[in-house]
Protein backbone atom coordinates (compact mmCIF):
# COMPACT_ATOMS: atom_id res chain seq x y z
CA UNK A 1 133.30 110.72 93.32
CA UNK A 2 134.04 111.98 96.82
CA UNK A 3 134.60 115.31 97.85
CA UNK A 4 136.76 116.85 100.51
CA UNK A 5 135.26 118.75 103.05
CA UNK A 6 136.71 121.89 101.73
CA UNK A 7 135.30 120.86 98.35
CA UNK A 8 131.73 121.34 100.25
CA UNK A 9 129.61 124.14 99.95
CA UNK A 10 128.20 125.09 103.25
CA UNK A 11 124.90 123.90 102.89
CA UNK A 12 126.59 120.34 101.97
CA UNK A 13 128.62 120.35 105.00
CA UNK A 14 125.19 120.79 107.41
CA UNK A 15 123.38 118.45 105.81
CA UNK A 16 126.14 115.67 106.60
CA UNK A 17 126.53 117.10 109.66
CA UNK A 18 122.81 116.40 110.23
CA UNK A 19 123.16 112.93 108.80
CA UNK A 20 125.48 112.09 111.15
CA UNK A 21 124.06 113.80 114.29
CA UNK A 22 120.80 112.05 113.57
CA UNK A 23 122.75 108.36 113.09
CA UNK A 24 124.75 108.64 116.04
CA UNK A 25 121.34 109.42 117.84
CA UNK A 26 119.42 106.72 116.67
CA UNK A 27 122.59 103.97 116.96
CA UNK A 28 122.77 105.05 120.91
CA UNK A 29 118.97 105.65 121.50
CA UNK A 30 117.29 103.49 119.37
CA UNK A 31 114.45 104.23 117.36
CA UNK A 32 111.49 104.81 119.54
CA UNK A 33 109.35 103.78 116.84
CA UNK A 34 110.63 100.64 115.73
CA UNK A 35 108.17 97.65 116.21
CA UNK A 36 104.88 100.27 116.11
CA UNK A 37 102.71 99.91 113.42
CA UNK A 38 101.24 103.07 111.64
CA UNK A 39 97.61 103.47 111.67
CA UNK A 40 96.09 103.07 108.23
CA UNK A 41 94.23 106.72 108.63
CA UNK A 42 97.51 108.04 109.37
CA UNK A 43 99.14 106.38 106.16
CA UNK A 44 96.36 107.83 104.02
CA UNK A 45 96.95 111.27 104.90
CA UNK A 46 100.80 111.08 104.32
CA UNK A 47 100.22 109.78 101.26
CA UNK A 48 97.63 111.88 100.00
CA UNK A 49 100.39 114.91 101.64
CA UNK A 50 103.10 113.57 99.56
CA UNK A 51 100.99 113.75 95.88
CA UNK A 52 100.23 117.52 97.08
CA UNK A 53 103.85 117.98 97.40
CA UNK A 54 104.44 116.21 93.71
CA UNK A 55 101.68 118.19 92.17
CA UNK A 56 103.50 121.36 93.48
CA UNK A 57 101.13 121.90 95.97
CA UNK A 58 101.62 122.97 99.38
CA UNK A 59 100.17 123.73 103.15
CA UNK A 60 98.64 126.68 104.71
CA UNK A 61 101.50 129.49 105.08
CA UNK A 62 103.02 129.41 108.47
CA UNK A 63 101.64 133.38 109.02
CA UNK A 64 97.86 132.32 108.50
CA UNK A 65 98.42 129.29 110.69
CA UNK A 66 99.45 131.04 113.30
CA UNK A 67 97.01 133.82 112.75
CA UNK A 68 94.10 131.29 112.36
CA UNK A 69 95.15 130.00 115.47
CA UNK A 70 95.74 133.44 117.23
CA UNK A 71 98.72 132.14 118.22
CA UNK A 72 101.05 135.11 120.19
């Protein structure tokens, strides 16, 4: 079932927004991507990333990063 706009709560309307923004981008620009191939290191680790995320996991907080880093 569709909804109207007005039917959206705000964080609905941003995220279609978004969608759209990011289509209209890629259907003028093209994906800069497209045709590259994605290392197989670089697979691993976004794999291995996305069963952290499933297993409720997750990263370094952004504070310790950035004080680990000693980043201003």
């Amino acid at each position: 079932m569709s909804k109207t706009v007005a039917q959206m709560t705000e964080d609905e309307l941003k995220e279609l927004i978004a969608l759209a923004v990011e289509q209209k981008l890629v259907e003028l620009l093209g994906d800069p991507d497209e045709g590259l191939e994605i290392r197989q290191s670089l697979r691993k680790r976004l794999l291995r990333q996305k069963r952290a995320l499933v297993k409720g996991e997750r990263g370094e907080p952004f504070e310790d990063v950035v004080r680990r880093l000693k980043l201003p």
